[in-house]
C-alpha atoms as a PDB file:
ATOM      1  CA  UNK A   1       0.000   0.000   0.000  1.00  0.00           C
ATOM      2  CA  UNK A   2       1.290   3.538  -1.011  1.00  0.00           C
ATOM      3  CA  UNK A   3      -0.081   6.456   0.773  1.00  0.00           C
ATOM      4  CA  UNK A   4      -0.210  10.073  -0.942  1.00  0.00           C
ATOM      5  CA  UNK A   5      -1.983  13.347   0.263  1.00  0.00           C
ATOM      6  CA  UNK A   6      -3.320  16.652  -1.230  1.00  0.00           C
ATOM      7  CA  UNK A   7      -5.670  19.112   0.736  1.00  0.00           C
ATOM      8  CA  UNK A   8      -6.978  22.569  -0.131  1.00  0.00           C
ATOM      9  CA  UNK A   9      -9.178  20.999  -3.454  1.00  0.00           C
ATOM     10  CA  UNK A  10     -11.504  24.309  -2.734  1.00  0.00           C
ATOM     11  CA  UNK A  11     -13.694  22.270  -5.139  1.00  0.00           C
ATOM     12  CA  UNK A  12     -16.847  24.473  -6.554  1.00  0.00           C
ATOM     13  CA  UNK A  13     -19.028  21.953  -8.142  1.00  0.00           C
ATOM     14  CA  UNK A  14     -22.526  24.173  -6.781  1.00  0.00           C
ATOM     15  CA  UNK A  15     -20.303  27.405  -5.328  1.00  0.00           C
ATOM     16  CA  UNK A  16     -20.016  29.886  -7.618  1.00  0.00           C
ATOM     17  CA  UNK A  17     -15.996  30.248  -6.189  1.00  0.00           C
ATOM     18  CA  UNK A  18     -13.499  29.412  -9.249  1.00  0.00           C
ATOM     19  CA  UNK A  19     -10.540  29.414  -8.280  1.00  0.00           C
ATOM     20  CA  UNK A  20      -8.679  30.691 -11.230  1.00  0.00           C
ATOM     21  CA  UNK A  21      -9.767  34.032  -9.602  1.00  0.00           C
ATOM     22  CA  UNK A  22      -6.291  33.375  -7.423  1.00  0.00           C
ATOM     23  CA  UNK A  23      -4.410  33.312 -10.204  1.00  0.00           C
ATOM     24  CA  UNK A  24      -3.471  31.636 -13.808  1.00  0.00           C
ATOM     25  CA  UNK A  25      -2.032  28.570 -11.893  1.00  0.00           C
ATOM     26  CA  UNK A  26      -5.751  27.567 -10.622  1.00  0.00           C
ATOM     27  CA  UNK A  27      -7.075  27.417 -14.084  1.00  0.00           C
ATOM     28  CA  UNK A  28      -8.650  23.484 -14.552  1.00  0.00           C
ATOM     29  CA  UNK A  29      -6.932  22.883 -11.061  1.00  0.00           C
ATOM     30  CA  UNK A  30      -9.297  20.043 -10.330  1.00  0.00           C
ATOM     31  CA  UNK A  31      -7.984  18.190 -13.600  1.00  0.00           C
ATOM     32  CA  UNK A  32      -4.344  18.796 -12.838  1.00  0.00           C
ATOM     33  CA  UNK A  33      -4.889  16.834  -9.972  1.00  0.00           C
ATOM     34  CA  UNK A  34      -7.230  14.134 -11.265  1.00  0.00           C
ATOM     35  CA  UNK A  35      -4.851  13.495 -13.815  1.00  0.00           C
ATOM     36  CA  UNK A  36      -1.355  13.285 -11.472  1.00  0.00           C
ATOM     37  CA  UNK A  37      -3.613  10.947  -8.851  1.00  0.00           C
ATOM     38  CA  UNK A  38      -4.750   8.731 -12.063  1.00  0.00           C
ATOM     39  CA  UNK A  39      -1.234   8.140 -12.811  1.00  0.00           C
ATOM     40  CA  UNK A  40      -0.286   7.564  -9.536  1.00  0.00           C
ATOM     41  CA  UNK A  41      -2.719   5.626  -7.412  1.00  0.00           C
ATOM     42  CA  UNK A  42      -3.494   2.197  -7.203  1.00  0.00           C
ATOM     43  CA  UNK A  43      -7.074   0.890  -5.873  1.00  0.00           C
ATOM     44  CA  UNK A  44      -5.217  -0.268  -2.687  1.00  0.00           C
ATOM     45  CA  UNK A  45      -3.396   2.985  -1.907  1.00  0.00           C
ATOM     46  CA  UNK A  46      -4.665   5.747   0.264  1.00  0.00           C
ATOM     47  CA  UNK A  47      -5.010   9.812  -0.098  1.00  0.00           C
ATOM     48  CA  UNK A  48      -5.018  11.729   3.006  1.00  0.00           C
ATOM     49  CA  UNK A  49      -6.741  14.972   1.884  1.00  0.00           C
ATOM     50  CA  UNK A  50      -6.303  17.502   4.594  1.00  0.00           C
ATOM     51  CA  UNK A  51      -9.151  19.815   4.507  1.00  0.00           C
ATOM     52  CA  UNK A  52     -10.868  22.920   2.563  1.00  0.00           C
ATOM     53  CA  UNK A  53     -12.362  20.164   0.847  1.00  0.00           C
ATOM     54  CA  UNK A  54     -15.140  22.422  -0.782  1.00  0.00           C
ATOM     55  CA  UNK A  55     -16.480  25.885  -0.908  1.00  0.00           C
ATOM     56  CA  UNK A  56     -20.160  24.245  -0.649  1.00  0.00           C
ATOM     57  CA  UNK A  57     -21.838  25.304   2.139  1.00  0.00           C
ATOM     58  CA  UNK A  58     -24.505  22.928   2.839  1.00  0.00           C
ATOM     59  CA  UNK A  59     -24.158  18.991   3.407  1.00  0.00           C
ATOM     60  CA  UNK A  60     -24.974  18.359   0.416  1.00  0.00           C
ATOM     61  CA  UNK A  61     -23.044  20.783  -1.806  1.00  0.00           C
ATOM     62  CA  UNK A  62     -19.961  19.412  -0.017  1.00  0.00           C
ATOM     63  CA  UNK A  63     -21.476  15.665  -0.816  1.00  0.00           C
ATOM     64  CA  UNK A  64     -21.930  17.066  -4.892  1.00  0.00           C
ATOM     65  CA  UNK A  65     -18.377  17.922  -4.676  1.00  0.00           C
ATOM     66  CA  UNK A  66     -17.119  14.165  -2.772  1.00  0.00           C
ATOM     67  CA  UNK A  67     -19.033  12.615  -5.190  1.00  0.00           C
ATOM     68  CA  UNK A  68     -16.187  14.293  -7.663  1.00  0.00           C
ATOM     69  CA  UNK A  69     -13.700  12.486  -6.679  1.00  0.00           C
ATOM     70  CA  UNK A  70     -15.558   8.629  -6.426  1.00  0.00           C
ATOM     71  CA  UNK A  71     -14.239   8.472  -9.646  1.00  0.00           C
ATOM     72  CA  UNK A  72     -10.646   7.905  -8.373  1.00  0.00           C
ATOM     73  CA  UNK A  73      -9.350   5.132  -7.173  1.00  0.00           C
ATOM     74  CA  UNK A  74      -8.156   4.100  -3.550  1.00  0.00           C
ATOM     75  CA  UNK A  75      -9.344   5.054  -0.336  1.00  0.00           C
ATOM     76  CA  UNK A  76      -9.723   8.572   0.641  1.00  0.00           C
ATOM     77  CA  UNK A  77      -9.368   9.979   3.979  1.00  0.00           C
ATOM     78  CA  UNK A  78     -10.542  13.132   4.878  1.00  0.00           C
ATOM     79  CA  UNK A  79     -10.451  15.945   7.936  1.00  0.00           C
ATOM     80  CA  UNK A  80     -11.977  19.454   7.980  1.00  0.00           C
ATOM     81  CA  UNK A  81     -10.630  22.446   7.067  1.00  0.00           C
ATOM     82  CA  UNK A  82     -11.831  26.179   8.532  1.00  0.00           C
ATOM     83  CA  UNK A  83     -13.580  26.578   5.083  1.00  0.00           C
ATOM     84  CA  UNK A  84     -15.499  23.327   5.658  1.00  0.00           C
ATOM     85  CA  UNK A  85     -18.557  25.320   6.122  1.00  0.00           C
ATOM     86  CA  UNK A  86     -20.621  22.095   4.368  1.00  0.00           C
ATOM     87  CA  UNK A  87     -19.147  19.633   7.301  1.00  0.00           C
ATOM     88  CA  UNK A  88     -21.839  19.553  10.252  1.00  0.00           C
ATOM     89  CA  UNK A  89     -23.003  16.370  12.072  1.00  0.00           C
ATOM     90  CA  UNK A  90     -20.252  13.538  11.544  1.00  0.00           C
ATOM     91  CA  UNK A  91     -22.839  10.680  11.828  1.00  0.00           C
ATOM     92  CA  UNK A  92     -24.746  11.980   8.904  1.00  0.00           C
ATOM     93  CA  UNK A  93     -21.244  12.735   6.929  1.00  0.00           C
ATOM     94  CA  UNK A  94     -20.086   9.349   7.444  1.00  0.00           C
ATOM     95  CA  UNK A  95     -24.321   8.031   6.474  1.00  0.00           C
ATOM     96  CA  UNK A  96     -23.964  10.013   3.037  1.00  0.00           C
ATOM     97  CA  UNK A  97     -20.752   9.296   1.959  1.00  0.00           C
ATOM     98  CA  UNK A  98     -20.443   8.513  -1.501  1.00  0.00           C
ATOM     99  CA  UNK A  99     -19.480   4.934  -1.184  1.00  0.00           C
ATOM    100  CA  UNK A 100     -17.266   2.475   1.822  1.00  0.00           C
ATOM    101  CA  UNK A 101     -13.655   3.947   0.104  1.00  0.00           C
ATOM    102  CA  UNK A 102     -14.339   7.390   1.697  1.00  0.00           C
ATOM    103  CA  UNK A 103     -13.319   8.289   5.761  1.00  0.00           C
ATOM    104  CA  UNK A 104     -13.847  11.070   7.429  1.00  0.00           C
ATOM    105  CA  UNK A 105     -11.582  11.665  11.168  1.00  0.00           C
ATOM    106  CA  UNK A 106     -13.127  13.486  13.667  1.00  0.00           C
ATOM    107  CA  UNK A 107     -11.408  12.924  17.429  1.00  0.00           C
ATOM    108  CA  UNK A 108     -10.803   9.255  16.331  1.00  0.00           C
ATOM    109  CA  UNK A 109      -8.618   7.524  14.052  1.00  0.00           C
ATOM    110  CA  UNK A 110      -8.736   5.008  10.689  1.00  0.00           C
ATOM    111  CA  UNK A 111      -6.089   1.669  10.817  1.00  0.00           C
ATOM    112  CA  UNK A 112      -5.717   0.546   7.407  1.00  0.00           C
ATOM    113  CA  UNK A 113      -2.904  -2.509   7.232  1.00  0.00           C
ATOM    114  CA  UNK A 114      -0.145  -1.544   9.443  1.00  0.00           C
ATOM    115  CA  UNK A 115      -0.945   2.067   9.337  1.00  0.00           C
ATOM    116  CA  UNK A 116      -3.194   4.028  12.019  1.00  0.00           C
ATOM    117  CA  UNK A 117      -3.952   7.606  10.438  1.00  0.00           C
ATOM    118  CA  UNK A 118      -5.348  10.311  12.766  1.00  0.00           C
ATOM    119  CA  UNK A 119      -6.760  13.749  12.560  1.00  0.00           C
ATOM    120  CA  UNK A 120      -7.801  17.318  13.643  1.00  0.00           C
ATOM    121  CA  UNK A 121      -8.072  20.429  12.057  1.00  0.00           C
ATOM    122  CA  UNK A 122      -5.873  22.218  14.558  1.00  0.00           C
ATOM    123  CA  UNK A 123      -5.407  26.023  14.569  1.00  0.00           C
ATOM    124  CA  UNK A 124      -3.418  28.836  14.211  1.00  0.00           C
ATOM    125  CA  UNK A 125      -0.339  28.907  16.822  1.00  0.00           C
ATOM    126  CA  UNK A 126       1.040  30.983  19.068  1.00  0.00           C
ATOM    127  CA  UNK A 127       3.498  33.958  17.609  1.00  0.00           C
ATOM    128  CA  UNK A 128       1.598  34.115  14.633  1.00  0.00           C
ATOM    129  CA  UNK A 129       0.776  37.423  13.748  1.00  0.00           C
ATOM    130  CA  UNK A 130      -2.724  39.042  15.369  1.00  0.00           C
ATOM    131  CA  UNK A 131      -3.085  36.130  17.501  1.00  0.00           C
ATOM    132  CA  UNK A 132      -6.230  37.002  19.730  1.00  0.00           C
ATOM    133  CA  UNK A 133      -7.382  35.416  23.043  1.00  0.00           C
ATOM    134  CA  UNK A 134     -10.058  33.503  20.933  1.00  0.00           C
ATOM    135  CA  UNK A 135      -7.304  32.222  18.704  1.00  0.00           C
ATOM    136  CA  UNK A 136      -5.938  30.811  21.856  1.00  0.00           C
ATOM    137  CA  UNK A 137      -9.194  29.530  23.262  1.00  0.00           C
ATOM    138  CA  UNK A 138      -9.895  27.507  19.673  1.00  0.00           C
ATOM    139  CA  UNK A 139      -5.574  26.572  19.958  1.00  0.00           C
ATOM    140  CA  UNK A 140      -6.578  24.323  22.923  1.00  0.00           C
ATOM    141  CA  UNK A 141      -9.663  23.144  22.132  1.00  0.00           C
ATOM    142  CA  UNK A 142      -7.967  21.499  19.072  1.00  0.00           C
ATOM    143  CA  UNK A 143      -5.412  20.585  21.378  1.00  0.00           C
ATOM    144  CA  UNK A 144      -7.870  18.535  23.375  1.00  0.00           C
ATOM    145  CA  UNK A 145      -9.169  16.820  20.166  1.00  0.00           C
ATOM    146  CA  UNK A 146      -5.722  15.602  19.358  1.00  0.00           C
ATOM    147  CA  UNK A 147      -5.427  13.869  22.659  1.00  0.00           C
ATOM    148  CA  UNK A 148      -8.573  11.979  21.937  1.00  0.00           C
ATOM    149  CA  UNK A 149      -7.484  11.151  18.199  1.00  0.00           C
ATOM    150  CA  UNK A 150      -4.315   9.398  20.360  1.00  0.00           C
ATOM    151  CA  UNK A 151      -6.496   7.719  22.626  1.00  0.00           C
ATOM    152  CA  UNK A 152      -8.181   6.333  20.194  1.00  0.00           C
ATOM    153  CA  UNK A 153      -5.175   5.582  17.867  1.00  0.00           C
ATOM    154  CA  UNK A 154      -3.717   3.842  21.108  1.00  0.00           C
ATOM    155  CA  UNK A 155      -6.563   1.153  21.328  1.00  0.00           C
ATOM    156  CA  UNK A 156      -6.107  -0.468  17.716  1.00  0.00           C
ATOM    157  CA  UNK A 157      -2.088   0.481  17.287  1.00  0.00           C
ATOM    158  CA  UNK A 158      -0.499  -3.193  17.393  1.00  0.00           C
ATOM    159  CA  UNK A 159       3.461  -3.585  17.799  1.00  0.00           C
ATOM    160  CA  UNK A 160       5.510  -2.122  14.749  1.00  0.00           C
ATOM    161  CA  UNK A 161       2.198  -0.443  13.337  1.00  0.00           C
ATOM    162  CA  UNK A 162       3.075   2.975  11.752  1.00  0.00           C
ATOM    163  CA  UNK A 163       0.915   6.213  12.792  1.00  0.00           C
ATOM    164  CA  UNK A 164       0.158   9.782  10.460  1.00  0.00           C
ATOM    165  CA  UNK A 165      -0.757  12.711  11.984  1.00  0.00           C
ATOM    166  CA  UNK A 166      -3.219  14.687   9.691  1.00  0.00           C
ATOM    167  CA  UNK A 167      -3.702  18.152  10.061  1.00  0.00           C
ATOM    168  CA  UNK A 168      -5.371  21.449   8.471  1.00  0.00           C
ATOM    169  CA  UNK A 169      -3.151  24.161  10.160  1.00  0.00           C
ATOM    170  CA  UNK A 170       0.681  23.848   9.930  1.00  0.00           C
ATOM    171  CA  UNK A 171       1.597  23.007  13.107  1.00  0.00           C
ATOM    172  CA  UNK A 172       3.772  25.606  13.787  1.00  0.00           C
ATOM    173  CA  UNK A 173       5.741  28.305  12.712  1.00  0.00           C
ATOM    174  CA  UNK A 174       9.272  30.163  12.634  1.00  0.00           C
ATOM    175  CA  UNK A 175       7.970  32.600  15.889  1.00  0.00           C
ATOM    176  CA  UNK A 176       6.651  29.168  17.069  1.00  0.00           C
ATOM    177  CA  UNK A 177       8.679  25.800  16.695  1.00  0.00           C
ATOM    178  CA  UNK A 178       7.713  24.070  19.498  1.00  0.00           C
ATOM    179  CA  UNK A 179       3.472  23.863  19.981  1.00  0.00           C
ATOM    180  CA  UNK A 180       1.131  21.876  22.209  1.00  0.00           C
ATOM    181  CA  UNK A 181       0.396  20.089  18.570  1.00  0.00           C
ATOM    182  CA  UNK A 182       4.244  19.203  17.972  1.00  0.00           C
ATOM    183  CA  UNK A 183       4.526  17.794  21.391  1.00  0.00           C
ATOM    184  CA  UNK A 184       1.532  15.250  21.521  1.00  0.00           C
ATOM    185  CA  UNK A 185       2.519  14.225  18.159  1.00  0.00           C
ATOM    186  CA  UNK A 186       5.806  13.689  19.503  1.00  0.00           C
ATOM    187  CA  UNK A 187       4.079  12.136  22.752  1.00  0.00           C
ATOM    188  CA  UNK A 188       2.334   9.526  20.576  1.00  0.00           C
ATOM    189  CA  UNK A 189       5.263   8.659  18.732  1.00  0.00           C
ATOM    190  CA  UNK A 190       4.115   9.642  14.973  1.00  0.00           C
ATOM    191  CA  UNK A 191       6.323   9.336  12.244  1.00  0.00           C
ATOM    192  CA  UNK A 192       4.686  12.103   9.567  1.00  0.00           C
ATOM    193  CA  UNK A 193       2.423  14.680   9.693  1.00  0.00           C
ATOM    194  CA  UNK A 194       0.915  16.173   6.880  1.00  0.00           C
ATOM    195  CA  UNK A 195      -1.194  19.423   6.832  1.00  0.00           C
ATOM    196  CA  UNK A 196      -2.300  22.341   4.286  1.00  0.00           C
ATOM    197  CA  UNK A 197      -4.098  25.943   4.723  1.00  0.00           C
ATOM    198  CA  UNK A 198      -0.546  27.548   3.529  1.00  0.00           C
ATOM    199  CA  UNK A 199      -1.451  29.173  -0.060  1.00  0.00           C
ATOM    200  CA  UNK A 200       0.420  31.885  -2.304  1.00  0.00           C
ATOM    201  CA  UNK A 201       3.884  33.147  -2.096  1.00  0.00           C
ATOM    202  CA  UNK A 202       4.224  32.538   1.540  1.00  0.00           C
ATOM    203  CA  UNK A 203       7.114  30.750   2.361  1.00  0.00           C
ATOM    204  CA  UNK A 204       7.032  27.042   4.318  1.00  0.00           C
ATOM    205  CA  UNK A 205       9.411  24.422   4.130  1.00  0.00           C
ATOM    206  CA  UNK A 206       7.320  21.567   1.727  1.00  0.00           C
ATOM    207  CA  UNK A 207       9.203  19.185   4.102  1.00  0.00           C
ATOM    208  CA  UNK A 208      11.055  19.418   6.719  1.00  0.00           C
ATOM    209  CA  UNK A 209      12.024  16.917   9.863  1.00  0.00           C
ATOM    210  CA  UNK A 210      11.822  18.224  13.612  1.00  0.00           C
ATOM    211  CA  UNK A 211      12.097  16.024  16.588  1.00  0.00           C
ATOM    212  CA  UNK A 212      12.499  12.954  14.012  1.00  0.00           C
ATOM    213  CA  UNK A 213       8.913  13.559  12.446  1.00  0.00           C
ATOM    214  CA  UNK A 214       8.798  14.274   9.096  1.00  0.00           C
ATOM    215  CA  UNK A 215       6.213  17.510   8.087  1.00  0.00           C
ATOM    216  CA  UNK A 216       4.876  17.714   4.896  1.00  0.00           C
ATOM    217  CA  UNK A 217       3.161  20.532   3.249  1.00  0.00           C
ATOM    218  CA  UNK A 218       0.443  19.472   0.913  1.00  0.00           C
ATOM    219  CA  UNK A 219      -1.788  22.522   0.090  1.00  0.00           C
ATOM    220  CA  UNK A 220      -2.186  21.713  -3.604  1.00  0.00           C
ATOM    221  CA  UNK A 221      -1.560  24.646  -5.314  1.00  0.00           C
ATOM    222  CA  UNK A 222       2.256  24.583  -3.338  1.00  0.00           C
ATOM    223  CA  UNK A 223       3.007  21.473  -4.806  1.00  0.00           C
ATOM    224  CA  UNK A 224       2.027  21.996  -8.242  1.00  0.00           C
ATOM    225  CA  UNK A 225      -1.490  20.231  -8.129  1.00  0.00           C
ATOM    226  CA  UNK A 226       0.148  16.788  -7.418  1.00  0.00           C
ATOM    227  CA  UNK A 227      -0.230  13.922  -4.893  1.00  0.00           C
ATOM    228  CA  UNK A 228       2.538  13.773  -2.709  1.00  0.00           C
ATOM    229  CA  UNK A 229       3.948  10.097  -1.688  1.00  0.00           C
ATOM    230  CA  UNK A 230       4.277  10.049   2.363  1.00  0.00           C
ATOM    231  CA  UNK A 231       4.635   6.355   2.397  1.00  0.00           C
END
């Protein structure tokens, strides 16, 4: 089994958002990536895809939008991202779901094989500029989910099982290095984390290795609207 991961699709299927609107690169984004996962994928890989899903802002505009990407093969795991306005009520996500290849992680965890995969959409960090006392309120309430992602990821991780942390936030910055995020992933003993939300010219290491865990930026339109292999 290969693993890969994307996030930000900001898919539009019944959102009147194109995305081109950001800039030449966005033009046919959605079949940039369609074609690079084609390519790539296999029906018994996996694609973390690490929030902004859609711009859709009811259940079932998001769903319109999932049902995009039923087309491609493997299994597809998913977490929320802050523009996930569509994602309310996880029991009735998980009901609706296009078919049994999609998951979506909310304060709990996936195993598939050897490999336990766990998720949260975190938030922005500490030192990052106008951070507010509500940024810090939301900073540990994400904090708290994490811990019961671990607990949960605990309970079916068997000896020599591997564990990926996904999140939507980077979890952390240059003013920052050290979070409450990078420790309980450190805590838990996970071996990548992968995570989106950066767009644009601003600079972020695509990879980079702290505390022997490997981070890997994935925001699609950083990475040239392709998959990238984390395992």
């Amino acid at each position: 089994m290969k693993i890969f991961s994307i996030s930000d699709l900001h898919l539009s299927g019944l959102a009147d958002k194109p995305m081109d609107v950001f800039g030449a690169g966005w033009e046919n984004h959605f079949e940039k990536i369609k074609n690079d996962w084609n390519e790539k994928v296999s029906d018994g890989d996996a694609v973390l895809i690490c929030g902004d899903i859609s711009w859709g802002t009811l259940l079932e505009e998001g769903l319109h939008d999932l049902r995009a990407l039923k087309q491609l093969r493997g299994r597809k795991i998913f977490i929320r991202g802050n523009h996930d306005y569509w994602w309310n009520g996880i029991t009735k996500l998980r009901d609706s779901a296009p078919d049994d290849t999609f998951f979506f992680l909310q304060n709990d965890c996936v195993k598939i094989e050897n490999v336990v995969i766990c998720g949260s959409r975190g938030w922005t960090c500490p030192g990052s500029n106008d951070y507010t006392e509500h940024d810090e309120k939301l900073y540990l309430r994400e904090a708290e989910r994490f811990k019961l992602c671990f607990k949960e990821a605990e309970k079916v991780r068997g000896e020599g099982d591997r564990l990926i942390v996904m999140i939507h936030y980077p979890p952390f910055s240059a003013k920052s290095p050290d979070t409450l995020f990078t420790k309980l992933f450190e805590e838990s003993g996970a071996e990548k984390v992968v995570f989106g939300h950066i767009h644009g010219e601003t600079y972020f290491p695509l990879r980079t290795v702290k505390n022997g865990i490997e981070y890997v930026l994935t925001s699609c339109d950083k990475v040239g609207f392709t998959l990238q292999r984390i395992l």
